[in-house]
C-alpha atoms as a PDB file:
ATOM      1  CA  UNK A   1     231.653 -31.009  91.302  1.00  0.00           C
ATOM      2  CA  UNK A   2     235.402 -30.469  92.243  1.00  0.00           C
ATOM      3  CA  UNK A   3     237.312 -32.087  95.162  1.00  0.00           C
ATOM      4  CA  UNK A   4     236.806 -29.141  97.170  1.00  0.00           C
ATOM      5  CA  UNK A   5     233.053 -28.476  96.682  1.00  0.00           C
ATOM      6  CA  UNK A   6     232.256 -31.901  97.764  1.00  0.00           C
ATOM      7  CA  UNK A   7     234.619 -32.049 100.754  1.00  0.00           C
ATOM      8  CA  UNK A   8     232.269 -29.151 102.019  1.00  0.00           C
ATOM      9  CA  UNK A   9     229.058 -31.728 102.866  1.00  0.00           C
ATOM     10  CA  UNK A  10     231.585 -34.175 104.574  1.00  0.00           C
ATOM     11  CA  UNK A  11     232.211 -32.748 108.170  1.00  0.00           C
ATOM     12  CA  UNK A  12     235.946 -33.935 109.793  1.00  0.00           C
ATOM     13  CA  UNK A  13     234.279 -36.025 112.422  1.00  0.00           C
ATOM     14  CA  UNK A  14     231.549 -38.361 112.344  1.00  0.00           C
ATOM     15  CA  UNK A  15     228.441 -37.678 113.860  1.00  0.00           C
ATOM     16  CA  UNK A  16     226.760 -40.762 114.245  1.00  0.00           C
ATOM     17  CA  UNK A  17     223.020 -39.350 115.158  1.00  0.00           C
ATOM     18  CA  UNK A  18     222.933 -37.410 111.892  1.00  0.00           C
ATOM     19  CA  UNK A  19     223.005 -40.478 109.683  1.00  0.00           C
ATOM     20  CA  UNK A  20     221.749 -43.158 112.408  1.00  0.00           C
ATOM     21  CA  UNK A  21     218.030 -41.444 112.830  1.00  0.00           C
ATOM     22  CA  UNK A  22     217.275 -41.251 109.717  1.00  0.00           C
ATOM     23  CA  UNK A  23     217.919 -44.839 108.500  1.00  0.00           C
ATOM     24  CA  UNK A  24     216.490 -45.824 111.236  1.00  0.00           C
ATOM     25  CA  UNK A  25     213.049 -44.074 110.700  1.00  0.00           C
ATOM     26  CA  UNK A  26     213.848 -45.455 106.431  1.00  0.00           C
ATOM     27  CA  UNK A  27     213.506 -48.825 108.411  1.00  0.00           C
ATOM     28  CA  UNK A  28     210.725 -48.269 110.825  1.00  0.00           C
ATOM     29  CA  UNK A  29     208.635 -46.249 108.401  1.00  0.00           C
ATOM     30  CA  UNK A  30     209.018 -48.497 105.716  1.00  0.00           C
ATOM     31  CA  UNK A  31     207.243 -51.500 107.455  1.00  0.00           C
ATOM     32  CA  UNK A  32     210.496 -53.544 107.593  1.00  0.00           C
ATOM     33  CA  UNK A  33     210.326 -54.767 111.286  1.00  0.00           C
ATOM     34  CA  UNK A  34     206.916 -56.090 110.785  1.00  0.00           C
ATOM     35  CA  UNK A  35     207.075 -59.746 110.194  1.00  0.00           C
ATOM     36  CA  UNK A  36     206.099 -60.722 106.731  1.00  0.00           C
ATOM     37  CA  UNK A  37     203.179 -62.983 106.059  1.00  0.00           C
ATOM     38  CA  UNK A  38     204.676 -63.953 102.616  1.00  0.00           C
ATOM     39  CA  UNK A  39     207.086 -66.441 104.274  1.00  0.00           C
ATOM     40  CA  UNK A  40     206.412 -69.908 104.976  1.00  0.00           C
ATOM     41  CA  UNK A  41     209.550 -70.194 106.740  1.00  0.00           C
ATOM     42  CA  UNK A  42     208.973 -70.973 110.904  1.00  0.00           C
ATOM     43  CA  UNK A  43     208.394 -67.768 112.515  1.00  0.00           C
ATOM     44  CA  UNK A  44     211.065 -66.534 114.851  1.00  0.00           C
ATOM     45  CA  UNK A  45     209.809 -64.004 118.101  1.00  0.00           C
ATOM     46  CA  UNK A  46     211.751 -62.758 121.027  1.00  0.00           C
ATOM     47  CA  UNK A  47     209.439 -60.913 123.891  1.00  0.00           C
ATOM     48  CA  UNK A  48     212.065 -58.256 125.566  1.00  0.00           C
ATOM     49  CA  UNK A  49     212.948 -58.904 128.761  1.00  0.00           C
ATOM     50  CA  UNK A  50     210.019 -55.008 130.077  1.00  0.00           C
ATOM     51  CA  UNK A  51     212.486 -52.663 130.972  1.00  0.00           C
ATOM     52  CA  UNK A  52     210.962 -51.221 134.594  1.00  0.00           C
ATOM     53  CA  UNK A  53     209.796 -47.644 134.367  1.00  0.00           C
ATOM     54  CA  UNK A  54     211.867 -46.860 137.519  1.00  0.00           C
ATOM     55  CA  UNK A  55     214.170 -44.988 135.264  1.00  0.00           C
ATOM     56  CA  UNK A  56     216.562 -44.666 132.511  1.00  0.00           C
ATOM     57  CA  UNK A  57     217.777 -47.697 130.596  1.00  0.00           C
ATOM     58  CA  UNK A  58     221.356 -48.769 131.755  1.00  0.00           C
ATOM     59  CA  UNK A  59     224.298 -50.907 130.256  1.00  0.00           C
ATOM     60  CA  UNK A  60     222.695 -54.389 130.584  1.00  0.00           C
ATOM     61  CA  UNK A  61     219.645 -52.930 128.910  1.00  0.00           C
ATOM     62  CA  UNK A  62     222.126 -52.122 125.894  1.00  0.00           C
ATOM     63  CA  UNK A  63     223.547 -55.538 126.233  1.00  0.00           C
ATOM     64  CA  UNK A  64     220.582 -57.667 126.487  1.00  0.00           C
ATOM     65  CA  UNK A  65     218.775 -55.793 123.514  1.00  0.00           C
ATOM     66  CA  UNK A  66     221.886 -55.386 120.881  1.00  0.00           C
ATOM     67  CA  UNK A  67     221.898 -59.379 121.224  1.00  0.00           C
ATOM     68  CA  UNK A  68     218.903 -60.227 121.000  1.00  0.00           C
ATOM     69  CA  UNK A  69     218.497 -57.616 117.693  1.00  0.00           C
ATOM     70  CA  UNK A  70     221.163 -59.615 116.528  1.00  0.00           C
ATOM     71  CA  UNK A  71     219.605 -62.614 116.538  1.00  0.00           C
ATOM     72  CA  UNK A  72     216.333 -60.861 115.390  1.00  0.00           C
ATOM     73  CA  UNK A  73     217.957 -58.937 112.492  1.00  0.00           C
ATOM     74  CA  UNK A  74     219.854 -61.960 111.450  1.00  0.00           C
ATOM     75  CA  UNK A  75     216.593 -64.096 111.658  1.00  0.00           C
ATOM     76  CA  UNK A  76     215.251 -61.635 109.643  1.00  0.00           C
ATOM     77  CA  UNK A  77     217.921 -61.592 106.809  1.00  0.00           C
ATOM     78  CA  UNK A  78     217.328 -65.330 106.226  1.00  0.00           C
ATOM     79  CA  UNK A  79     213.494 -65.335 105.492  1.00  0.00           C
ATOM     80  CA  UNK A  80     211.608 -65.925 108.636  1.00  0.00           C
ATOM     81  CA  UNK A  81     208.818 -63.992 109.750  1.00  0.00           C
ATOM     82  CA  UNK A  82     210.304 -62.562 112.424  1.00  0.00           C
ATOM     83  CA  UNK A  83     209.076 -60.142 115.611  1.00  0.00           C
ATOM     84  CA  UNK A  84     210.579 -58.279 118.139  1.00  0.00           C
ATOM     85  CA  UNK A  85     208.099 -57.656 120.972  1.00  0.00           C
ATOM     86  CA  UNK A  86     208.693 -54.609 123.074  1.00  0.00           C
ATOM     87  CA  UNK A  87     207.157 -53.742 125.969  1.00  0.00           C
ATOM     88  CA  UNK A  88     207.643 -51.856 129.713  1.00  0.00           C
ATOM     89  CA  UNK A  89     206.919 -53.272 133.111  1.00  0.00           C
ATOM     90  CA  UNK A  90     205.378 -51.401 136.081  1.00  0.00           C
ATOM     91  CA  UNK A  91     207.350 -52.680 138.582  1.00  0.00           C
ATOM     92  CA  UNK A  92     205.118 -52.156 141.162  1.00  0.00           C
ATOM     93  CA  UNK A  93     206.352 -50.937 144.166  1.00  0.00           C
ATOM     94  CA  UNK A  94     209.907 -49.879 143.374  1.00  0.00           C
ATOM     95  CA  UNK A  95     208.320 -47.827 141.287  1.00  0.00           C
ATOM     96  CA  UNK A  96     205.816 -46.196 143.845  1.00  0.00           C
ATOM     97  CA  UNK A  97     209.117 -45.724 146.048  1.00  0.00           C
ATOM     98  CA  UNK A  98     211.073 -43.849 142.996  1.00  0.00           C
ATOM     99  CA  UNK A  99     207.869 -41.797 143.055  1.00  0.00           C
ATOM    100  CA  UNK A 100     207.627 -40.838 146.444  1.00  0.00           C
ATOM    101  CA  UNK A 101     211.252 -40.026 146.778  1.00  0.00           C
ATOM    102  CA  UNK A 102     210.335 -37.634 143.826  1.00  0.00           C
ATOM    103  CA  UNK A 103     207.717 -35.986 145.405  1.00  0.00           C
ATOM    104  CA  UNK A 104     209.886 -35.635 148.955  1.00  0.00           C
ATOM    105  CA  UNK A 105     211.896 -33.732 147.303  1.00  0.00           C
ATOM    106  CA  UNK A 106     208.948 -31.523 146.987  1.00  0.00           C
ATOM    107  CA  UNK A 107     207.644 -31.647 150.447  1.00  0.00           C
ATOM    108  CA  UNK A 108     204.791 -33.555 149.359  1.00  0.00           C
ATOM    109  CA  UNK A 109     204.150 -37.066 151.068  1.00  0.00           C
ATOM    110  CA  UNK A 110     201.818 -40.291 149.376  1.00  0.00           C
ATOM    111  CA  UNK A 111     199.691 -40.344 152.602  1.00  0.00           C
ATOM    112  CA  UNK A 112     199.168 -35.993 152.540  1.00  0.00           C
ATOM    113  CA  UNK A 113     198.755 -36.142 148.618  1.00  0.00           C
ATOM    114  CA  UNK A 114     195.588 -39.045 149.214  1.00  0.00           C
ATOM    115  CA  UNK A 115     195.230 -42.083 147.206  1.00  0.00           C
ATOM    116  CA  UNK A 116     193.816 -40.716 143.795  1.00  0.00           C
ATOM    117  CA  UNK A 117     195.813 -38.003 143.431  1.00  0.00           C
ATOM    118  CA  UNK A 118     199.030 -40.046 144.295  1.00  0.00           C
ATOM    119  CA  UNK A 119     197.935 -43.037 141.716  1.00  0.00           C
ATOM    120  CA  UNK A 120     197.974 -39.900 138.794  1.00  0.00           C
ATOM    121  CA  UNK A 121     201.301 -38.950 139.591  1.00  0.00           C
ATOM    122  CA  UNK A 122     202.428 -42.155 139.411  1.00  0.00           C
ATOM    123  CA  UNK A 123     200.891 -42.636 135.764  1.00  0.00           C
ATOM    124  CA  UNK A 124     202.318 -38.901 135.284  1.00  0.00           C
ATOM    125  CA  UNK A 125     206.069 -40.480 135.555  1.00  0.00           C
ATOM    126  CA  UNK A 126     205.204 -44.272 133.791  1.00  0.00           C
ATOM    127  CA  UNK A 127     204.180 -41.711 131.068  1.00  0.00           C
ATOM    128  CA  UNK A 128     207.513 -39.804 131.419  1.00  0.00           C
ATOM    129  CA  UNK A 129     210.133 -42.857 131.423  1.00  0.00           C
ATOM    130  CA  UNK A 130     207.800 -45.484 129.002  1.00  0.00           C
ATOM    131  CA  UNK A 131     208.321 -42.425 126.449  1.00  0.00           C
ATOM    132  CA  UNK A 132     212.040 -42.082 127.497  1.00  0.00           C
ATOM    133  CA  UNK A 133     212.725 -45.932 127.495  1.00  0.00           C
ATOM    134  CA  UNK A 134     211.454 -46.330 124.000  1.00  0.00           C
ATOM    135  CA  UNK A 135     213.455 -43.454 122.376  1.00  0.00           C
ATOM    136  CA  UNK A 136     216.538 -44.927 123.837  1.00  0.00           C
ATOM    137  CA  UNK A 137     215.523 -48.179 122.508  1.00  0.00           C
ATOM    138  CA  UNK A 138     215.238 -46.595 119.080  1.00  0.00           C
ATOM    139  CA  UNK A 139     218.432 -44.720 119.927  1.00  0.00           C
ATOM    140  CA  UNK A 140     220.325 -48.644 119.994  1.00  0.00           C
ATOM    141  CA  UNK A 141     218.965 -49.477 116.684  1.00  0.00           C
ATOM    142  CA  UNK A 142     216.412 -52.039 118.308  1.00  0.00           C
ATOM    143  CA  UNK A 143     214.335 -53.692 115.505  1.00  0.00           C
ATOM    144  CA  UNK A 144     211.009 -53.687 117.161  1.00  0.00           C
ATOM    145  CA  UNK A 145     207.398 -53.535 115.731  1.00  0.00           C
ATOM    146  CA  UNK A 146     206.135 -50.489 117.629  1.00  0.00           C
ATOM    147  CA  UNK A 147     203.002 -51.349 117.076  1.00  0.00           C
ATOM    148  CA  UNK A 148     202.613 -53.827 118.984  1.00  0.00           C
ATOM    149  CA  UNK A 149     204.496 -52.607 122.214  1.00  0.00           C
ATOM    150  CA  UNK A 150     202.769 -53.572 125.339  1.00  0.00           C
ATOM    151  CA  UNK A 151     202.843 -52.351 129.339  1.00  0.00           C
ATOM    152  CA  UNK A 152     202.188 -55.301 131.573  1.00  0.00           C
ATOM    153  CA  UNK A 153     198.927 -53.137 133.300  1.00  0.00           C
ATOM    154  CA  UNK A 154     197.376 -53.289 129.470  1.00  0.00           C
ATOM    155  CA  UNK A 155     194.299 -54.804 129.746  1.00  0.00           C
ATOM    156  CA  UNK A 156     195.631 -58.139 127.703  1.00  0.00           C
ATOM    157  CA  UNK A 157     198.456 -59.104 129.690  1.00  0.00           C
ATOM    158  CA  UNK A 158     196.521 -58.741 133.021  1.00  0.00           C
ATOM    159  CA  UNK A 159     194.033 -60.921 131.661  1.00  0.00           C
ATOM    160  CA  UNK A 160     196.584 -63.451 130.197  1.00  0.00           C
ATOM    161  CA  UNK A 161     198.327 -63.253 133.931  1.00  0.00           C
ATOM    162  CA  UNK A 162     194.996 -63.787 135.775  1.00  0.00           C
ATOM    163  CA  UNK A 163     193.986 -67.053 133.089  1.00  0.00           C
ATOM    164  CA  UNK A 164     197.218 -68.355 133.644  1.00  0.00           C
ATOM    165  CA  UNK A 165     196.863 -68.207 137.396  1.00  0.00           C
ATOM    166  CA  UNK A 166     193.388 -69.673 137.293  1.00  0.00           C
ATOM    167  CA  UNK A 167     194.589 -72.138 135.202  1.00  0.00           C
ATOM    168  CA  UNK A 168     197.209 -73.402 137.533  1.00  0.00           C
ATOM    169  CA  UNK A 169     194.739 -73.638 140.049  1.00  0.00           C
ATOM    170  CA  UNK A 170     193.003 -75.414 138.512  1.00  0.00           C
ATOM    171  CA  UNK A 171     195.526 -78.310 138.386  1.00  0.00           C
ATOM    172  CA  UNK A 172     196.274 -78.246 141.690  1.00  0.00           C
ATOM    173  CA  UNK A 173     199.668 -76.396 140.715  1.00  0.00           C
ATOM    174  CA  UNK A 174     198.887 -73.532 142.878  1.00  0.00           C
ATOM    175  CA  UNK A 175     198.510 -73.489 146.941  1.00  0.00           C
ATOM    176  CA  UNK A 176     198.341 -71.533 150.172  1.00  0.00           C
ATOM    177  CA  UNK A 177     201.156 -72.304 152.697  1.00  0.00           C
ATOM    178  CA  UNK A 178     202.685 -69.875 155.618  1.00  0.00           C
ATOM    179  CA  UNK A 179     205.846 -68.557 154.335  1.00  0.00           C
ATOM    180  CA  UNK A 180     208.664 -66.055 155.011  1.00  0.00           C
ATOM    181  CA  UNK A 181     208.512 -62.559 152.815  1.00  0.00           C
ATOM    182  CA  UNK A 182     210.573 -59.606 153.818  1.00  0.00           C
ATOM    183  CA  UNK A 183     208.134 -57.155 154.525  1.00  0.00           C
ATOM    184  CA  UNK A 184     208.186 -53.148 154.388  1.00  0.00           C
ATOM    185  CA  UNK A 185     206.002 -51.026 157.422  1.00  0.00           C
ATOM    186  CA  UNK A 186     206.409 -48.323 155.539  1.00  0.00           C
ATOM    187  CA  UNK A 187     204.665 -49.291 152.883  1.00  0.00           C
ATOM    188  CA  UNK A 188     202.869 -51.969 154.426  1.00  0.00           C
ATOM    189  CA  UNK A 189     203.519 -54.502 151.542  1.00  0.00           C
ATOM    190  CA  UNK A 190     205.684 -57.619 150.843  1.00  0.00           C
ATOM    191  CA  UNK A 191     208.880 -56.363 148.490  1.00  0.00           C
ATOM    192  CA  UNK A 192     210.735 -59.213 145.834  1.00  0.00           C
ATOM    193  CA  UNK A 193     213.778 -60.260 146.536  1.00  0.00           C
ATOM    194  CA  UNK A 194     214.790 -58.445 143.656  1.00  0.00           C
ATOM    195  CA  UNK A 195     214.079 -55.450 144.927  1.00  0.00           C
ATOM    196  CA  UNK A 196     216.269 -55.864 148.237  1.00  0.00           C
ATOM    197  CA  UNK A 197     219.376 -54.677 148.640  1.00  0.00           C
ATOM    198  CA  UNK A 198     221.515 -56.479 151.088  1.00  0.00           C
ATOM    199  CA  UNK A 199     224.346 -54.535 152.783  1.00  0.00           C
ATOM    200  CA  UNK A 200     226.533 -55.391 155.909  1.00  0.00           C
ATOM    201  CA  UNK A 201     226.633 -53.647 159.157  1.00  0.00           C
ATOM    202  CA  UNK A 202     228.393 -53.825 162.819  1.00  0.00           C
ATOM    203  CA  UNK A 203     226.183 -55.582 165.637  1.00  0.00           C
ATOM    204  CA  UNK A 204     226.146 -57.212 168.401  1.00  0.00           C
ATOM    205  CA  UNK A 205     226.559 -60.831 169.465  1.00  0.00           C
ATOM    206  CA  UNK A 206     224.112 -61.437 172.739  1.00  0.00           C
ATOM    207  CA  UNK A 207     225.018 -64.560 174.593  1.00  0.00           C
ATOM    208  CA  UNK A 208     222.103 -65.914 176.416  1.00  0.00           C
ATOM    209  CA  UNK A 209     221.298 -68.764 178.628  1.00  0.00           C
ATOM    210  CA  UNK A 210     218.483 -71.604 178.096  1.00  0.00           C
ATOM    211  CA  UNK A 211     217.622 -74.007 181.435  1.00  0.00           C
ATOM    212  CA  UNK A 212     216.882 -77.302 180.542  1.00  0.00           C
ATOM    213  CA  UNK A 213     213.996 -78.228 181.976  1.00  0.00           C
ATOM    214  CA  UNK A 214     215.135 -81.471 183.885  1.00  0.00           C
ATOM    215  CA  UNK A 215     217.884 -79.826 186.177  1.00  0.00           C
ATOM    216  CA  UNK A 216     219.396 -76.689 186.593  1.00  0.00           C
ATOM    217  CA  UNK A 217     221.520 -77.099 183.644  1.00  0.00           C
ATOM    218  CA  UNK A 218     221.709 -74.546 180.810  1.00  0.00           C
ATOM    219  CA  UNK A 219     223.370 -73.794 177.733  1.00  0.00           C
ATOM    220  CA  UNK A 220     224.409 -70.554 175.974  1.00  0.00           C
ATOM    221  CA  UNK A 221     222.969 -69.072 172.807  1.00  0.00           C
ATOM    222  CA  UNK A 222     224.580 -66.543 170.880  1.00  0.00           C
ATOM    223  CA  UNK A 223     222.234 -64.650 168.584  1.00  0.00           C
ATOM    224  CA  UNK A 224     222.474 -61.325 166.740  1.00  0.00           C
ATOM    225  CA  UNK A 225     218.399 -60.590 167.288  1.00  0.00           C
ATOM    226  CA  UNK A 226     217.070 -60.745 171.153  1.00  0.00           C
ATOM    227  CA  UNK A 227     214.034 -59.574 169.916  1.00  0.00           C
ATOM    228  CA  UNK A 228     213.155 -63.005 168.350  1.00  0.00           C
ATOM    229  CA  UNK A 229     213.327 -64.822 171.443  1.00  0.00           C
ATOM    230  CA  UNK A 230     209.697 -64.257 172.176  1.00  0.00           C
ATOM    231  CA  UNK A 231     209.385 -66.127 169.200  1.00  0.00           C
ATOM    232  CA  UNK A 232     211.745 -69.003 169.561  1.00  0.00           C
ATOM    233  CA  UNK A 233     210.139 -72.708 169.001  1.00  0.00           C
ATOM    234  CA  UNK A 234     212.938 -74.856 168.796  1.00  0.00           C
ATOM    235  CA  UNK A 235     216.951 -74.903 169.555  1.00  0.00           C
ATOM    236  CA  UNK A 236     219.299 -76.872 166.973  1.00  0.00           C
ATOM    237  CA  UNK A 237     222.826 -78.146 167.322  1.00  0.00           C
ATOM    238  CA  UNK A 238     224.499 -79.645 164.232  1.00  0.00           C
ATOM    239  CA  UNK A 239     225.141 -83.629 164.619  1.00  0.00           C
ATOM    240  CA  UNK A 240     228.425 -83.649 163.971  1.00  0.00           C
ATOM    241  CA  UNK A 241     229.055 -81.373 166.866  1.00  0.00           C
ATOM    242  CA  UNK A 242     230.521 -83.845 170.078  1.00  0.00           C
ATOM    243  CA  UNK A 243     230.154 -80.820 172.308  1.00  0.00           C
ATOM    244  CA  UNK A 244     225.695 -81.163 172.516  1.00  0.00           C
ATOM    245  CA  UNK A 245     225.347 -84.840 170.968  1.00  0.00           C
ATOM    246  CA  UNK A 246     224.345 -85.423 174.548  1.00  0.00           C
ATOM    247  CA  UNK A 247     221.553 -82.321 174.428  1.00  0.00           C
ATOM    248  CA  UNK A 248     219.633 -83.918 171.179  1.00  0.00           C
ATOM    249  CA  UNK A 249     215.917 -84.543 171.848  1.00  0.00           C
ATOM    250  CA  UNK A 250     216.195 -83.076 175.636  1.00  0.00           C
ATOM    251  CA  UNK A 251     213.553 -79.969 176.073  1.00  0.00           C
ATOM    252  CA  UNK A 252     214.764 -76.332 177.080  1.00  0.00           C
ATOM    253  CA  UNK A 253     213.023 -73.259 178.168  1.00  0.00           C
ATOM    254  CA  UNK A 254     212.701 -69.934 175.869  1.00  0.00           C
ATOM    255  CA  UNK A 255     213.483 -67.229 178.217  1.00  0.00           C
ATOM    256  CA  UNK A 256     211.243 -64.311 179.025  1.00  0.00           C
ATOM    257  CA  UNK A 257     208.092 -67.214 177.794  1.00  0.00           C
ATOM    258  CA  UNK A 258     206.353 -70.274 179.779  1.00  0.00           C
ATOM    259  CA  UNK A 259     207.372 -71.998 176.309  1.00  0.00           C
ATOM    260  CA  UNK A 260     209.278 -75.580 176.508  1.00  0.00           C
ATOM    261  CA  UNK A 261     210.845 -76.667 172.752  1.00  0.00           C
ATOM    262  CA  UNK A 262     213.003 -79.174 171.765  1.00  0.00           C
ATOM    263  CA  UNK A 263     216.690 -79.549 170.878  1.00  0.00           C
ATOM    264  CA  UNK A 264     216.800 -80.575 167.322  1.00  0.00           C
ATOM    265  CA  UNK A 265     219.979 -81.952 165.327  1.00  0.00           C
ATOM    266  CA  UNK A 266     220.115 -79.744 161.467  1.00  0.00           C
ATOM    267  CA  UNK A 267     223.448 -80.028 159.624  1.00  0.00           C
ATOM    268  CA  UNK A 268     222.909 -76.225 158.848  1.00  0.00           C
ATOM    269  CA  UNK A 269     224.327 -75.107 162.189  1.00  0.00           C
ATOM    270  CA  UNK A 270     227.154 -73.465 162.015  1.00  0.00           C
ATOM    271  CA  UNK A 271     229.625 -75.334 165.028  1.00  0.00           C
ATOM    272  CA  UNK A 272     231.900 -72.226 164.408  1.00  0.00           C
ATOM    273  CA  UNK A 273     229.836 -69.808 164.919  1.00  0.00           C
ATOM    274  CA  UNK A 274     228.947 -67.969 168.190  1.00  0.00           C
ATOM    275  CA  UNK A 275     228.821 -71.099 170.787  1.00  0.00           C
ATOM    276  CA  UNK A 276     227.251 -73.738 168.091  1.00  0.00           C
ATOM    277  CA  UNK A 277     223.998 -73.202 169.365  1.00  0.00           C
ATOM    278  CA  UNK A 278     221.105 -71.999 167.066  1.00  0.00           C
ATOM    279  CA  UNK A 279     217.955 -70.813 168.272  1.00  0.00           C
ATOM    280  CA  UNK A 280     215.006 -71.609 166.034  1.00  0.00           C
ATOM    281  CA  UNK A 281     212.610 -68.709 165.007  1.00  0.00           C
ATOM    282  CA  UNK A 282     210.854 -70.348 162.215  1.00  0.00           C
ATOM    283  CA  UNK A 283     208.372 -66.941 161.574  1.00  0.00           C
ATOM    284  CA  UNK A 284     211.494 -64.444 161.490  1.00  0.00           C
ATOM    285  CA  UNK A 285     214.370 -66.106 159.307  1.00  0.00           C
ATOM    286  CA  UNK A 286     214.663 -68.127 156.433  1.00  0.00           C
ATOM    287  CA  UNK A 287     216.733 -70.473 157.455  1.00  0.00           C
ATOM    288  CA  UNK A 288     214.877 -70.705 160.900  1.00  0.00           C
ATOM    289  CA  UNK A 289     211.827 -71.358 158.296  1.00  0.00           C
ATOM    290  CA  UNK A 290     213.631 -74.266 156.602  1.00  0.00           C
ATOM    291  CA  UNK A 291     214.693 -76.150 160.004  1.00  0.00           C
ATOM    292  CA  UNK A 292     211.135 -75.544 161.754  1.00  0.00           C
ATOM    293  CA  UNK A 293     209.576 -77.317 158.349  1.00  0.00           C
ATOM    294  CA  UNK A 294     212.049 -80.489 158.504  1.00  0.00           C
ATOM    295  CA  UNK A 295     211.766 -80.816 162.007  1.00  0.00           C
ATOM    296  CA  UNK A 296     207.764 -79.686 162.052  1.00  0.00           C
ATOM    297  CA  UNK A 297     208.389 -76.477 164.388  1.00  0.00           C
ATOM    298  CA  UNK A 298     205.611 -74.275 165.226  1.00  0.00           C
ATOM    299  CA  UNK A 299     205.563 -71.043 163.720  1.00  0.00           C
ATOM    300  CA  UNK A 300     204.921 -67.608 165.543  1.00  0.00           C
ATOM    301  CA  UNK A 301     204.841 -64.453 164.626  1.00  0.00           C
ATOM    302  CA  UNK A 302     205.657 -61.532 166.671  1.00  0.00           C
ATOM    303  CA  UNK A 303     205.635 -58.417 165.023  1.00  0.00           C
ATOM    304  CA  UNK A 304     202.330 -56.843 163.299  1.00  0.00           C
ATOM    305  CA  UNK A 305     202.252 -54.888 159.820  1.00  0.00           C
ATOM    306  CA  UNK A 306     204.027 -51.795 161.376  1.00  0.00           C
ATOM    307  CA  UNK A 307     207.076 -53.620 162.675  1.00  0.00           C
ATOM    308  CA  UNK A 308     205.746 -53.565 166.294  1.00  0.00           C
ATOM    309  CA  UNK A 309     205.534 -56.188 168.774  1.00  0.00           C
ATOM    310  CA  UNK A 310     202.016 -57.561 168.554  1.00  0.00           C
ATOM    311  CA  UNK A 311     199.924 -59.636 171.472  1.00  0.00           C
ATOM    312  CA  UNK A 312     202.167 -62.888 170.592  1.00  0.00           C
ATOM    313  CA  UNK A 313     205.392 -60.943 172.286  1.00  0.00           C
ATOM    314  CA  UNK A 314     203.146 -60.517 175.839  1.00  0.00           C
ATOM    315  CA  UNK A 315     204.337 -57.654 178.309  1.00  0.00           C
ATOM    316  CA  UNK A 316     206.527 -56.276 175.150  1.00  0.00           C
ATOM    317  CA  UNK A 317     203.085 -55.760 172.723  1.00  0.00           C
ATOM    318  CA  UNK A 318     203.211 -52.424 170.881  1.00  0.00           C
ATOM    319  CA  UNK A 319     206.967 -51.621 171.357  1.00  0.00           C
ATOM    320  CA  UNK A 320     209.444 -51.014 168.277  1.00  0.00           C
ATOM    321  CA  UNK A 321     211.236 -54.438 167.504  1.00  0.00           C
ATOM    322  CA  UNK A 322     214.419 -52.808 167.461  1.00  0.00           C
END
């Protein structure tokens, strides 16, 4: 073959999926990602971090798996028996949320479709993006055994969730407390931290005034949620704060309530902030939480599963807390 024959297969630019497929499938088909029971070597496994079905793979899902098939592959190249576990997650409710959305676009709402027919649609798309997630895998050269890929709704890793769980009950390792979660009344369920996105918005600052209850004294409270009054059990100044070292231990009344709490001293008050006066709503904010459980606060809650006042908040019961 002449120079110019053969400089007719060689094309002027690269095209990297033309070549990059098909080792690929030499590799997969050929059994090489398996790990070999010949070795005595210590085996060497990595379980991938389950992409969520939500979606496409993004840039830190190209990160995270190029190192880790680094250390796979080069695990690999020295002997061990090595495996590279992939798998998807179900992500629960973000993904019912990417799901609706979908089907909004389509007029079509969860409650209108009913339960069963809204549950298919949502295996419809885990279908869809498990299938899309695992070409793009291949797509990065990840050096997986396929054959063992797993979805954490298979029926072994919900039964290797619920032994574990029953299994730290068991020791005493697991137990039932009252708790802050962020909860969403639209889909009346708690929602991971993880899956909240916390942006910053213009409000107002209500100042608001609490009688002691042994003269007609009173001090002001700035606060940024009225609506948590009716839930106030306690009032906290920081220590350090010469201003209301006098007010430490006196009792106050929560407006709009019959309610009497105490003044509290918490280094987590901000002096700088509003007047350097915190009301305490230990069922409503986290922080609130933490100072009503060193200072043994009582917890109430005011608002029921669909956001609206509930029998706690009195005359206000059944009104939208905002």
């Amino acid at each position: 073959m002449n120079q110019s024959d053969s400089g007719k297969d060689i094309p002027k630019i690269y095209v990297p999926h033309k070549t990059e497929r098909s080792i690929y499938d030499f590799w997969k088909n050929g059994g090489y990602f398996k790990p070999s029971s010949k070795s005595t070597k210590k085996p060497f496994i990595i379980i991938m971090p389950p992409p969520n079905v939500t979606g496409e793979l993004h840039m830190g899902h190209a990160l995270t798996t190029a190192l880790q098939d680094l250390m796979v592959r080069w695990r690999r190249m020295k002997g061990h028996p090595t495996l590279y576990l992939p798998g998807t997650d179900h992500a629960g409710i973000a993904t019912q949320v990417v799901v609706e959305r979908m089907l909004s676009e389509k007029n079509i709402s969860r409650h209108k479709l009913g339960r069963e027919a809204f549950v298919e649609e949502i295996w419809k798309w885990v279908k869809q993006y498990e299938d899309r997630i695992y070409k793009q895998l291949e797509s990065l050269g990840a050096s997986c055994d396929w054959e063992k890929k797993a979805f954490t709704l298979d029926p072994k890793p919900s039964k290797a969730v619920r032994t574990t769980f029953v299994n730290l009950y068991n020791k005493g390792l697991i137990y039932r407390g009252e708790r802050i979660v962020t909860w969403c009344p639209r889909c009346s369920t708690a929602l991971s931290d993880l899956e909240i996105n916390h942006t910053d918005q213009d409000s107002y600052l209500y100042y608001i005034k609490y009688k002691l209850t042994e003269n007609n004294d009173f001090v002001t409270i700035a606060t940024t949620r009225p609506e948590t009054i009716l839930a106030d059990t306690g009032v906290a100044v920081n220590p350090k704060d010469k201003r209301y070292q006098h007010l430490i231990g006196k009792q106050i009344n929560v407006p709009l309530t019959k309610r009497t709490v105490a003044i509290v001293a918490d280094d987590i008050v901000e002096m700088e902030f509003g007047t350097g006066i915190l009301k305490v709503t230990p069922g409503h904010d986290p922080n609130d939480f933490e100072i009503g459980q060193r200072h043994n606060l009582k917890t109430i809650n005011i608002l029921d599963s669909k956001g609206l006042m509930n029998s706690n908040a009195m005359d206000y019961e059944g009104k939208d807390r905002l």
